[in-house]
PDB file of N, CA and C in Angstrom:
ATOM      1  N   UNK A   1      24.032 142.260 106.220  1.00  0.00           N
ATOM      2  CA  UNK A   1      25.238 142.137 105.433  1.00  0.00           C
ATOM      3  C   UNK A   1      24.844 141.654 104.035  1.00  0.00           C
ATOM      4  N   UNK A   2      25.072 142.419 103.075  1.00  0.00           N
ATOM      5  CA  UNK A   2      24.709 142.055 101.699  1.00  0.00           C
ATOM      6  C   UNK A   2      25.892 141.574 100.711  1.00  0.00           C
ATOM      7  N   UNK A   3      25.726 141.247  99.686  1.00  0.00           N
ATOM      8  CA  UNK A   3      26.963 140.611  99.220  1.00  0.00           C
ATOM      9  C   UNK A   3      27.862 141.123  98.651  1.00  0.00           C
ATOM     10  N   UNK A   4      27.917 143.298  98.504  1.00  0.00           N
ATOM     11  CA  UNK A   4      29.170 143.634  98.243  1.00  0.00           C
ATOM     12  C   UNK A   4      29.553 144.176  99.872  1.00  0.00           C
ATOM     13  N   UNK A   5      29.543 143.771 100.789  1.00  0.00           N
ATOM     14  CA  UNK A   5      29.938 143.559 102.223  1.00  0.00           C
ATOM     15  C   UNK A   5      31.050 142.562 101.889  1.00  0.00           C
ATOM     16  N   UNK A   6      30.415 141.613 101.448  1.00  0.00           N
ATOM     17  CA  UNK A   6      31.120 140.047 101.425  1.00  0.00           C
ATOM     18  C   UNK A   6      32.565 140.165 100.401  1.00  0.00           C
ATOM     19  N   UNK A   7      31.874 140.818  99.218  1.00  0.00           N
ATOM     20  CA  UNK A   7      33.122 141.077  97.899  1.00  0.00           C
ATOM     21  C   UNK A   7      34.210 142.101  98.706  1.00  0.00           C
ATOM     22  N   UNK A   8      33.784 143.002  99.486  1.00  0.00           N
ATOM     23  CA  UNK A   8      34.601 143.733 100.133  1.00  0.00           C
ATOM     24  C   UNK A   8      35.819 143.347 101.321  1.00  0.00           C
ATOM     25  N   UNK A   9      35.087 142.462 101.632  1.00  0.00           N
ATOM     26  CA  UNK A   9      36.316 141.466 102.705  1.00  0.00           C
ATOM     27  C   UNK A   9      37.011 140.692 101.813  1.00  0.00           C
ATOM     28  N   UNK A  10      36.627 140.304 101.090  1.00  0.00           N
ATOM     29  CA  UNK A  10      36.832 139.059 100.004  1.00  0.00           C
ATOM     30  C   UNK A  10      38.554 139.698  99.655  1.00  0.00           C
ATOM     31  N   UNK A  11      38.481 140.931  98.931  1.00  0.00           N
ATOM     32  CA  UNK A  11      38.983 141.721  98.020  1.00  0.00           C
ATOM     33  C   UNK A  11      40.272 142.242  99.292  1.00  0.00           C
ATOM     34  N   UNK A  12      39.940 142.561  99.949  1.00  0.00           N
ATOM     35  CA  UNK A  12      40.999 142.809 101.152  1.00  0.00           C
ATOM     36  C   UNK A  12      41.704 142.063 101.699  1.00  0.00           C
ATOM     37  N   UNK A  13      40.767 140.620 102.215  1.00  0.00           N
ATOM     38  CA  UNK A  13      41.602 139.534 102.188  1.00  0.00           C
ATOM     39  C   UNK A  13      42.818 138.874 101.259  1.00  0.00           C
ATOM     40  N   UNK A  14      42.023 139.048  99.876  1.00  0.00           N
ATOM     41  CA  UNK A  14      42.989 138.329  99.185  1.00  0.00           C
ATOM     42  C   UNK A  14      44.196 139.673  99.325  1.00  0.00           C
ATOM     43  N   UNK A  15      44.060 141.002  99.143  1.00  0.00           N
ATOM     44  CA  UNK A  15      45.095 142.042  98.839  1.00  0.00           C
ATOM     45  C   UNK A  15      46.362 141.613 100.003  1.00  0.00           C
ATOM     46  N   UNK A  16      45.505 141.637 101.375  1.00  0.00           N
ATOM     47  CA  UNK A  16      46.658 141.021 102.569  1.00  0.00           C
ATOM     48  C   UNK A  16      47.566 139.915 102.310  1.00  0.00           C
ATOM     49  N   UNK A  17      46.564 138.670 101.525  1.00  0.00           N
ATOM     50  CA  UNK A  17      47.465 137.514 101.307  1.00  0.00           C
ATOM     51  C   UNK A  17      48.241 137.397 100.501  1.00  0.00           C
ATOM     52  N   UNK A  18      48.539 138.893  99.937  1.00  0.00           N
ATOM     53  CA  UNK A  18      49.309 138.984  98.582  1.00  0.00           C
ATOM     54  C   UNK A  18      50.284 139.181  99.079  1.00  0.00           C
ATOM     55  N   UNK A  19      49.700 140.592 100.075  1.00  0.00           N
ATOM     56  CA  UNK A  19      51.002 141.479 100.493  1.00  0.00           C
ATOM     57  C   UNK A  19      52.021 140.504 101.378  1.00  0.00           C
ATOM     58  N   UNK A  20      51.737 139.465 101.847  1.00  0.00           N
ATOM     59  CA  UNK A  20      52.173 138.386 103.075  1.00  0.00           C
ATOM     60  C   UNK A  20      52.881 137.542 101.732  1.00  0.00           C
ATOM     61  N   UNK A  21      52.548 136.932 100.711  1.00  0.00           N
ATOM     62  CA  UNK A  21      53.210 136.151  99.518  1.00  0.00           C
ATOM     63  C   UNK A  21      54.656 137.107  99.197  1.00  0.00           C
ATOM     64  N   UNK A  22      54.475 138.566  99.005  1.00  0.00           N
ATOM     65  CA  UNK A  22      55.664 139.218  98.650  1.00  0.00           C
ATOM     66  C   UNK A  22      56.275 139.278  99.646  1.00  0.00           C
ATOM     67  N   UNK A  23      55.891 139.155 101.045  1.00  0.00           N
ATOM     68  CA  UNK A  23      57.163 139.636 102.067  1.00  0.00           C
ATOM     69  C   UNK A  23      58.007 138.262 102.444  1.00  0.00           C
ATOM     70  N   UNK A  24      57.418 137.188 101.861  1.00  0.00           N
ATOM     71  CA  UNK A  24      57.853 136.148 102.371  1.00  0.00           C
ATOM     72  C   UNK A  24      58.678 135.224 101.217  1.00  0.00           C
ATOM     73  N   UNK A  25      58.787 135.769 100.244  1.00  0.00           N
ATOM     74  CA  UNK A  25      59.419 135.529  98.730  1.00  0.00           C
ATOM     75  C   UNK A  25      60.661 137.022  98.979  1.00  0.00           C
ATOM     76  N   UNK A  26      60.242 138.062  99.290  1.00  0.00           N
ATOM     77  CA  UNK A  26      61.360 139.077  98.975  1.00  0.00           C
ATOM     78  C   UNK A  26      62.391 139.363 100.328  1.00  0.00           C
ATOM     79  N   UNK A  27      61.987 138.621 101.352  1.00  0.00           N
ATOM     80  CA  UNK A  27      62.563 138.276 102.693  1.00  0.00           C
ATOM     81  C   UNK A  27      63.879 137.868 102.570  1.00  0.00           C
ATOM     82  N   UNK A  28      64.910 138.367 102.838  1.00  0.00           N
ATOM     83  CA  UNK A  28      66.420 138.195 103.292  1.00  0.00           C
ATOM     84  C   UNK A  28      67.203 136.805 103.499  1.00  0.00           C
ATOM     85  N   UNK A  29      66.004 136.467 104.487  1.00  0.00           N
ATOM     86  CA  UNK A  29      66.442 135.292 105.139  1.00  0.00           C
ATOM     87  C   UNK A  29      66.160 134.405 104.376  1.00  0.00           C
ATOM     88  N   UNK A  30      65.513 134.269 103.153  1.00  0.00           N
ATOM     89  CA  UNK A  30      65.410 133.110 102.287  1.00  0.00           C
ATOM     90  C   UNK A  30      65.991 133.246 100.949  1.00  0.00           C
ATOM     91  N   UNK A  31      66.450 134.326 100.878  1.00  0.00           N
ATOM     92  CA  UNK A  31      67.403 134.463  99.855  1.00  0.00           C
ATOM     93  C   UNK A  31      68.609 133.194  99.094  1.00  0.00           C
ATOM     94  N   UNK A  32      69.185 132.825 100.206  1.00  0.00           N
ATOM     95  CA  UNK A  32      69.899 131.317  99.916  1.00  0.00           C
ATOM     96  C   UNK A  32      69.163 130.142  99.657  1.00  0.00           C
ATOM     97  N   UNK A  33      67.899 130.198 100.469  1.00  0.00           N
ATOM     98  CA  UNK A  33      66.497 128.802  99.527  1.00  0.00           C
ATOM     99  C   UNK A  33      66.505 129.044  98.292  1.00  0.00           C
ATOM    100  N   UNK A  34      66.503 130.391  97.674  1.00  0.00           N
ATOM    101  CA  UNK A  34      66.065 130.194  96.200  1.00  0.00           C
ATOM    102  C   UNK A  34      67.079 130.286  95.259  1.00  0.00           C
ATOM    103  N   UNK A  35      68.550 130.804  95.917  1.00  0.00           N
ATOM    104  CA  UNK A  35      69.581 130.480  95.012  1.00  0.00           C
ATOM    105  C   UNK A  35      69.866 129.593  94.876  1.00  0.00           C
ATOM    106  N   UNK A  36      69.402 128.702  96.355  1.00  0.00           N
ATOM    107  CA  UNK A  36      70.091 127.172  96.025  1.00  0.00           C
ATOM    108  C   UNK A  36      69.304 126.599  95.179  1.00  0.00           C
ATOM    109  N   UNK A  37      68.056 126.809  94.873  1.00  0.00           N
ATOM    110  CA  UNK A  37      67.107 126.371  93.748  1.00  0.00           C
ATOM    111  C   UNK A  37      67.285 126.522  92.633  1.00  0.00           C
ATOM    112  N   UNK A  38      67.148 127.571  92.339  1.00  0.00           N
ATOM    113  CA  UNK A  38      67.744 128.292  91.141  1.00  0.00           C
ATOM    114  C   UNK A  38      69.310 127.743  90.525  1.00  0.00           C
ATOM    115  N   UNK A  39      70.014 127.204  91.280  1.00  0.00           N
ATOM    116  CA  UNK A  39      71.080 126.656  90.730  1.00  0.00           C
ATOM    117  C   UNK A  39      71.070 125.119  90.690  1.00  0.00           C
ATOM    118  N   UNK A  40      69.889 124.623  91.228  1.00  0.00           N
ATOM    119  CA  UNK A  40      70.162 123.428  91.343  1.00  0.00           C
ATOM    120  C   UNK A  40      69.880 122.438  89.690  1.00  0.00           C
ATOM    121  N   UNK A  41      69.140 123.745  89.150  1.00  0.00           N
ATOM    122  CA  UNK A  41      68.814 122.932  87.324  1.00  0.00           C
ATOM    123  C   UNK A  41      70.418 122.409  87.309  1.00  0.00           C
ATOM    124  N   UNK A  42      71.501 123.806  87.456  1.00  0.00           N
ATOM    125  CA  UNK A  42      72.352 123.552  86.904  1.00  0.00           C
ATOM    126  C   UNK A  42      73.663 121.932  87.627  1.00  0.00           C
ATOM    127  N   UNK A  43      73.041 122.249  88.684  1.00  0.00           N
ATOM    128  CA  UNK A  43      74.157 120.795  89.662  1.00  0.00           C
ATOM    129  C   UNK A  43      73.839 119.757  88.995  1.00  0.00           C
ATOM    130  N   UNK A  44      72.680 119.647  88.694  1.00  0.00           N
ATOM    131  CA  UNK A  44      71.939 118.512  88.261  1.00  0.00           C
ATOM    132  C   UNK A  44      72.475 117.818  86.834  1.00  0.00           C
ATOM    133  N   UNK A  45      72.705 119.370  85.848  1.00  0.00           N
ATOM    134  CA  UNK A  45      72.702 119.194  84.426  1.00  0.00           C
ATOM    135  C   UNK A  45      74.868 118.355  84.785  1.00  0.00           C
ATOM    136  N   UNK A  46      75.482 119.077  85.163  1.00  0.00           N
ATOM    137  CA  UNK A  46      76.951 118.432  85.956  1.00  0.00           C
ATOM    138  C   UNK A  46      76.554 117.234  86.035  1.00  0.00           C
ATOM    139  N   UNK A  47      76.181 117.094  86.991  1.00  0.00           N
ATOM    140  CA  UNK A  47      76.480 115.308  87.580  1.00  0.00           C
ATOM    141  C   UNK A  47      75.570 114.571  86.417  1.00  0.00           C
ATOM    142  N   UNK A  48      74.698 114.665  85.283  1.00  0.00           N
ATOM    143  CA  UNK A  48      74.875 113.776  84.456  1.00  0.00           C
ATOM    144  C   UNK A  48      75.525 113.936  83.574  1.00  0.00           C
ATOM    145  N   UNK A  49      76.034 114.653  83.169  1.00  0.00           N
ATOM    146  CA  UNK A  49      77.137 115.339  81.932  1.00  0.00           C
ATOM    147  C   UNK A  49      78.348 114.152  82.312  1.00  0.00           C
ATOM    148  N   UNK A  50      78.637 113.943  83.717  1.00  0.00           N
ATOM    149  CA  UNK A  50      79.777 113.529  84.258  1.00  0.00           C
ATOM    150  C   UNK A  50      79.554 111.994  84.123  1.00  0.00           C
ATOM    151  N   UNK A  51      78.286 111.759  84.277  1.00  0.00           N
ATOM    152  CA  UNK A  51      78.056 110.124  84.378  1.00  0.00           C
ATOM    153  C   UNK A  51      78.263 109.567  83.142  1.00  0.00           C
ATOM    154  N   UNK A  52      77.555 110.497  81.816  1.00  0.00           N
ATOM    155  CA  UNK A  52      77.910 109.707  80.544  1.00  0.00           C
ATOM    156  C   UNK A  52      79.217 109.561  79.921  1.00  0.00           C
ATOM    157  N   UNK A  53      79.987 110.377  80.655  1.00  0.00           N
ATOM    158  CA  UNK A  53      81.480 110.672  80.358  1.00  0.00           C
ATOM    159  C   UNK A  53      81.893 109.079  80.775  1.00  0.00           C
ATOM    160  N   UNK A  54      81.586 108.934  82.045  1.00  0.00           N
ATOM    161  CA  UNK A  54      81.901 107.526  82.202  1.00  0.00           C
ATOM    162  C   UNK A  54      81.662 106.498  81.790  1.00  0.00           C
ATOM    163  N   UNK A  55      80.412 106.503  81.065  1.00  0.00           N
ATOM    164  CA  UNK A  55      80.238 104.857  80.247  1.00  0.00           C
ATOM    165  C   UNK A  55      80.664 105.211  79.190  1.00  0.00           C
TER     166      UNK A  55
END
């Protein structure tokens, strides 16, 4: 086994762990994890907007 043997798994491996990163980011079922993320800058930016209102 020489070392473009090695670059060759290497290179496949990482391609799989890609393809496994997109199915698990573009997956259905997590669709609501990242909206709720994605909105949470904004809950955040609210509830202090609201606090300085009060002092």
């Amino acid at each position: 086994m020489d070392a473009n043997w090695a670059r060759s798994l290497f290179t496949v491996w990482v391609f799989i762990s890609f393809i496994l990163v997109l199915y698990i980011v573009f997956n259905r079922r997590n669709k609501k994890n990242y909206d709720d993320a994605a909105n949470s800058i904004f809950e955040n930016d609210e509830k202090e907007s609201s606090e300085k209102d009060v002092r």
